[in-house]
C-alpha atoms as a PDB file:
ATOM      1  CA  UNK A   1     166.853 178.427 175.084  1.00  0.00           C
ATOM      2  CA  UNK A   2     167.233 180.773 177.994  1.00  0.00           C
ATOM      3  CA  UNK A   3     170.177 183.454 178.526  1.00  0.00           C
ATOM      4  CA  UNK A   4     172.243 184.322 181.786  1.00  0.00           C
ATOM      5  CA  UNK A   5     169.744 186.855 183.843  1.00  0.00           C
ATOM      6  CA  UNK A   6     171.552 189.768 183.798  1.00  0.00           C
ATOM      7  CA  UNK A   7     170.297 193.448 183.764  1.00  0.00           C
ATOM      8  CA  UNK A   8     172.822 196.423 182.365  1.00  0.00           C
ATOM      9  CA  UNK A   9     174.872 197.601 185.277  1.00  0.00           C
ATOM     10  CA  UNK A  10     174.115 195.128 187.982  1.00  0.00           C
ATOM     11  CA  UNK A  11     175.748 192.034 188.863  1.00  0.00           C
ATOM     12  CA  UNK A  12     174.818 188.305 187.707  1.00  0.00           C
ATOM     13  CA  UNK A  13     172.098 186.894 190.279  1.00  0.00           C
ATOM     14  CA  UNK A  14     171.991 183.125 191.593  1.00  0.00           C
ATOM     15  CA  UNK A  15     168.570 181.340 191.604  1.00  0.00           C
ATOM     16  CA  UNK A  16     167.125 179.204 194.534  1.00  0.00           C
ATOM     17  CA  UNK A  17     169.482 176.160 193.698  1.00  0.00           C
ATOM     18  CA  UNK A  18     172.602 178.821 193.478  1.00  0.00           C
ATOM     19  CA  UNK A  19     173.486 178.217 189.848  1.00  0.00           C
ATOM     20  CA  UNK A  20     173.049 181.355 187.576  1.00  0.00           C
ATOM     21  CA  UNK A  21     169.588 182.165 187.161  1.00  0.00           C
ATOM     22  CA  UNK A  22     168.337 182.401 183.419  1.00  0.00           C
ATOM     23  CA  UNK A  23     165.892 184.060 181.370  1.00  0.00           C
ATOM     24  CA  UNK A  24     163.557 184.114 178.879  1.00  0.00           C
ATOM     25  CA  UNK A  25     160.669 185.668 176.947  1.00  0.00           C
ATOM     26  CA  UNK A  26     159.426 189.388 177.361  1.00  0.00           C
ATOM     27  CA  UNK A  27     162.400 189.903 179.773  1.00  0.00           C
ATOM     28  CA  UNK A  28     165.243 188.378 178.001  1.00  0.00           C
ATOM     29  CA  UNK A  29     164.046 190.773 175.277  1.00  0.00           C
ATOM     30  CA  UNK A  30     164.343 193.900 177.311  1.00  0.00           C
ATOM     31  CA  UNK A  31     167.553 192.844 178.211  1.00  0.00           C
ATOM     32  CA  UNK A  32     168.943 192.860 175.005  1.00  0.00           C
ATOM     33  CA  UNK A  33     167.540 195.546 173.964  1.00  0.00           C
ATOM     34  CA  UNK A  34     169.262 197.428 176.608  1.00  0.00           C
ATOM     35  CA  UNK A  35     172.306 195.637 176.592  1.00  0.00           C
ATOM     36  CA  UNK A  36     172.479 196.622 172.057  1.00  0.00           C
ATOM     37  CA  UNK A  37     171.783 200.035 173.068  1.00  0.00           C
ATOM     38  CA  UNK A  38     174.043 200.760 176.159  1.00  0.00           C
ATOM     39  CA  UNK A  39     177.084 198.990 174.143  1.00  0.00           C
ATOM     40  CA  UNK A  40     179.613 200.846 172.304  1.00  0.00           C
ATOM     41  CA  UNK A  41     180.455 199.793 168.603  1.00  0.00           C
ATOM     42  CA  UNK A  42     183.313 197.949 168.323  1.00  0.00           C
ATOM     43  CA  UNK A  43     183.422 196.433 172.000  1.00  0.00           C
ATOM     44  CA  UNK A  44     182.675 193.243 170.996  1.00  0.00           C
ATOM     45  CA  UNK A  45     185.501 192.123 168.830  1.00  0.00           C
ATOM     46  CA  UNK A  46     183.851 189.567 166.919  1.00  0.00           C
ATOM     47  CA  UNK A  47     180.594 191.750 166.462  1.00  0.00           C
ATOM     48  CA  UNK A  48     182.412 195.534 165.895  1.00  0.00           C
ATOM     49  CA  UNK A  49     179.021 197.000 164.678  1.00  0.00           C
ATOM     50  CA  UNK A  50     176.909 195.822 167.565  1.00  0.00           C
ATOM     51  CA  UNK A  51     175.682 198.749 169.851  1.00  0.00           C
ATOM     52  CA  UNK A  52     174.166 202.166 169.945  1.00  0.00           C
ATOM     53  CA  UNK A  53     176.425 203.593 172.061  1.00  0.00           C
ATOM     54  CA  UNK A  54     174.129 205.720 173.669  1.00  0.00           C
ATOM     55  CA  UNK A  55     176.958 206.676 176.611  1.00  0.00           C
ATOM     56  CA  UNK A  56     178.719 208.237 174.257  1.00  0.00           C
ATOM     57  CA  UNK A  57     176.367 210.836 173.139  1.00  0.00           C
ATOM     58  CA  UNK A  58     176.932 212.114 176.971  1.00  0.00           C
ATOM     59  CA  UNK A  59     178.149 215.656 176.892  1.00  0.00           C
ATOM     60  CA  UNK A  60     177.484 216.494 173.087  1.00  0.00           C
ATOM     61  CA  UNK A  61     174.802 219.186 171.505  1.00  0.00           C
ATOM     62  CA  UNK A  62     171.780 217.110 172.488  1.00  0.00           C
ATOM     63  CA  UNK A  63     170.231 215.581 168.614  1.00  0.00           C
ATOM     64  CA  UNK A  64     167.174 213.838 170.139  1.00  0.00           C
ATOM     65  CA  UNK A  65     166.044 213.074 166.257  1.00  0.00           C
ATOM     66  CA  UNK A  66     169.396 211.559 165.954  1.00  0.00           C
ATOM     67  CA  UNK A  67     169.167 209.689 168.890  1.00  0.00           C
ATOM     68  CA  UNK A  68     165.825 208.686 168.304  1.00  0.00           C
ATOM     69  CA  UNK A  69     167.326 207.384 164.761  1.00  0.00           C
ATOM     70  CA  UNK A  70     170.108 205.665 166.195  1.00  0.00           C
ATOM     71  CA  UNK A  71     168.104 204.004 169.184  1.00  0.00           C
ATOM     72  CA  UNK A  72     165.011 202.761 166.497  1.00  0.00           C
ATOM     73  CA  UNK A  73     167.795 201.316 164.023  1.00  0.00           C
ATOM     74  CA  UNK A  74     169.548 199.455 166.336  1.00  0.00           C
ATOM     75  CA  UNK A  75     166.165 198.194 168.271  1.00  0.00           C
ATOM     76  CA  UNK A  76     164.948 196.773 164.386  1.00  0.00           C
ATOM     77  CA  UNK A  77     167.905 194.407 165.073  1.00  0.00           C
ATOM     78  CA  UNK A  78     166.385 192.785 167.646  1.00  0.00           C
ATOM     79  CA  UNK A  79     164.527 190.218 167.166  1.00  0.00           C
ATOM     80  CA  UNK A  80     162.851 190.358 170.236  1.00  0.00           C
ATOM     81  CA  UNK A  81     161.178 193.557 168.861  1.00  0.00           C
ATOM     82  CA  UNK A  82     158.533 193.336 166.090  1.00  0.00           C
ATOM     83  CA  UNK A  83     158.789 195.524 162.950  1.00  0.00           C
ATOM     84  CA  UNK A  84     155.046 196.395 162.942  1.00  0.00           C
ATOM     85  CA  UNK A  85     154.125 198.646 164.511  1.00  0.00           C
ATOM     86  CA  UNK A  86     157.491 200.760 165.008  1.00  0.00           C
ATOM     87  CA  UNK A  87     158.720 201.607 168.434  1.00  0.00           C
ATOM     88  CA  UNK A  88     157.763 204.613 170.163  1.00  0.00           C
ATOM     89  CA  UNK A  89     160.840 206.238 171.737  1.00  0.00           C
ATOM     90  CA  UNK A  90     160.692 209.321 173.898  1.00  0.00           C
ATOM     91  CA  UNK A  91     164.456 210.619 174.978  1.00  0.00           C
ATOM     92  CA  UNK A  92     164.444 213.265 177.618  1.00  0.00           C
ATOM     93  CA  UNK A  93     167.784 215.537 178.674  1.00  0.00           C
ATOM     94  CA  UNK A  94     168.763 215.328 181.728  1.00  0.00           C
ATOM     95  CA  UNK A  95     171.914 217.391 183.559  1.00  0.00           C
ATOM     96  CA  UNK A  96     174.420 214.858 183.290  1.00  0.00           C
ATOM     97  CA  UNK A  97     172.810 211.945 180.656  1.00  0.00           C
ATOM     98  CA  UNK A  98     169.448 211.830 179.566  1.00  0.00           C
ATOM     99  CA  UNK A  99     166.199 209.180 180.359  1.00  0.00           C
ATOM    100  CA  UNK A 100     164.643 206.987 177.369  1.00  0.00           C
ATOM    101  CA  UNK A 101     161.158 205.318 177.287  1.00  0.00           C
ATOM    102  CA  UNK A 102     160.456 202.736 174.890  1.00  0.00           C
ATOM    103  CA  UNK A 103     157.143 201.119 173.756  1.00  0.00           C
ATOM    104  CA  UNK A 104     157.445 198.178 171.414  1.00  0.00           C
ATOM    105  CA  UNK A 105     155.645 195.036 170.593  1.00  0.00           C
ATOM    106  CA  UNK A 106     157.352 191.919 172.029  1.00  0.00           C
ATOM    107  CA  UNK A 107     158.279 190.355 168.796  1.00  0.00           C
ATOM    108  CA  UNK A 108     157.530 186.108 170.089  1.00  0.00           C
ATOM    109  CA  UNK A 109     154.613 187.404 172.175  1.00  0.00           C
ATOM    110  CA  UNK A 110     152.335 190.536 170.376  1.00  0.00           C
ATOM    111  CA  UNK A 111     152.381 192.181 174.006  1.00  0.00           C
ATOM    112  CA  UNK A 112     153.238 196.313 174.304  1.00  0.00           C
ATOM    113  CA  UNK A 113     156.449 196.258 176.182  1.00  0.00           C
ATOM    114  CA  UNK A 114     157.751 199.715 178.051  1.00  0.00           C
ATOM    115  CA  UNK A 115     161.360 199.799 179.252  1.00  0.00           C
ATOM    116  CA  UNK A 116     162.624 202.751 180.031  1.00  0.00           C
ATOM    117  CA  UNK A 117     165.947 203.850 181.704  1.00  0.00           C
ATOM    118  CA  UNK A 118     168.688 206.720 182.501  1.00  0.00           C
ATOM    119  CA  UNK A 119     171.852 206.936 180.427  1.00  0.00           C
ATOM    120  CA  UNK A 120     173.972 208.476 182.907  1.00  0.00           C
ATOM    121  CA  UNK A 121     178.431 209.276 182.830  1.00  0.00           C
END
């Protein structure tokens, strides 16, 4: 079953017929993948441990092992990403956030996947 299109940050987009346009496979995966890592814990009330929180690490002593830690924990949630073989994650500092590259396995398809994207204030 398909989800609501919707990338972190942007607005819901319409397809050709003007209902909400949907997604699925590879994409739907990146999506929520994104989505679990941008998300504070405890913003969804009926899910309080869902999230990295990633935002949040914004202004502290730069960790990248512990970021690294937190963003491979949370991405073994997913099931869009397989176990085997383990994500590569690369987290770079930047002046005001910092820029993360990911390369999984699509957990439905076997395909390499790379999302990457800024966590800015």
């Amino acid at each position: 079953m398909a989800d609501i299109f919707h990338w972190w940050g942007e607005d819901l987009m319409s397809n050709s017929t003007g209902d909400l346009a949907s997604v699925n496979g590879t994409v739907e995966g990146q999506q929520r993948v994104l989505r679990r890592l941008l998300t504070n814990p405890g913003d969804y009330i009926w899910h309080p441990t869902y999230g990295a929180g990633l935002p949040a690490y914004i202004g502290q002593t730069l960790d990248i092992d512990a970021i690294r830690a937190v963003i491979r924990s949370q991405m073994m949630l997913e099931s869009a990403v397989a176990q085997t073989p383990e994500p590569v994650i690369n987290v770079t500092a930047i002046a005001e956030g910092g820029f993360v590259q990911l390369l999984y396995v699509d957990g439905d398809t076997g395909q390499q996947v790379n999302l990457s994207f800024d966590v800015n204030v």
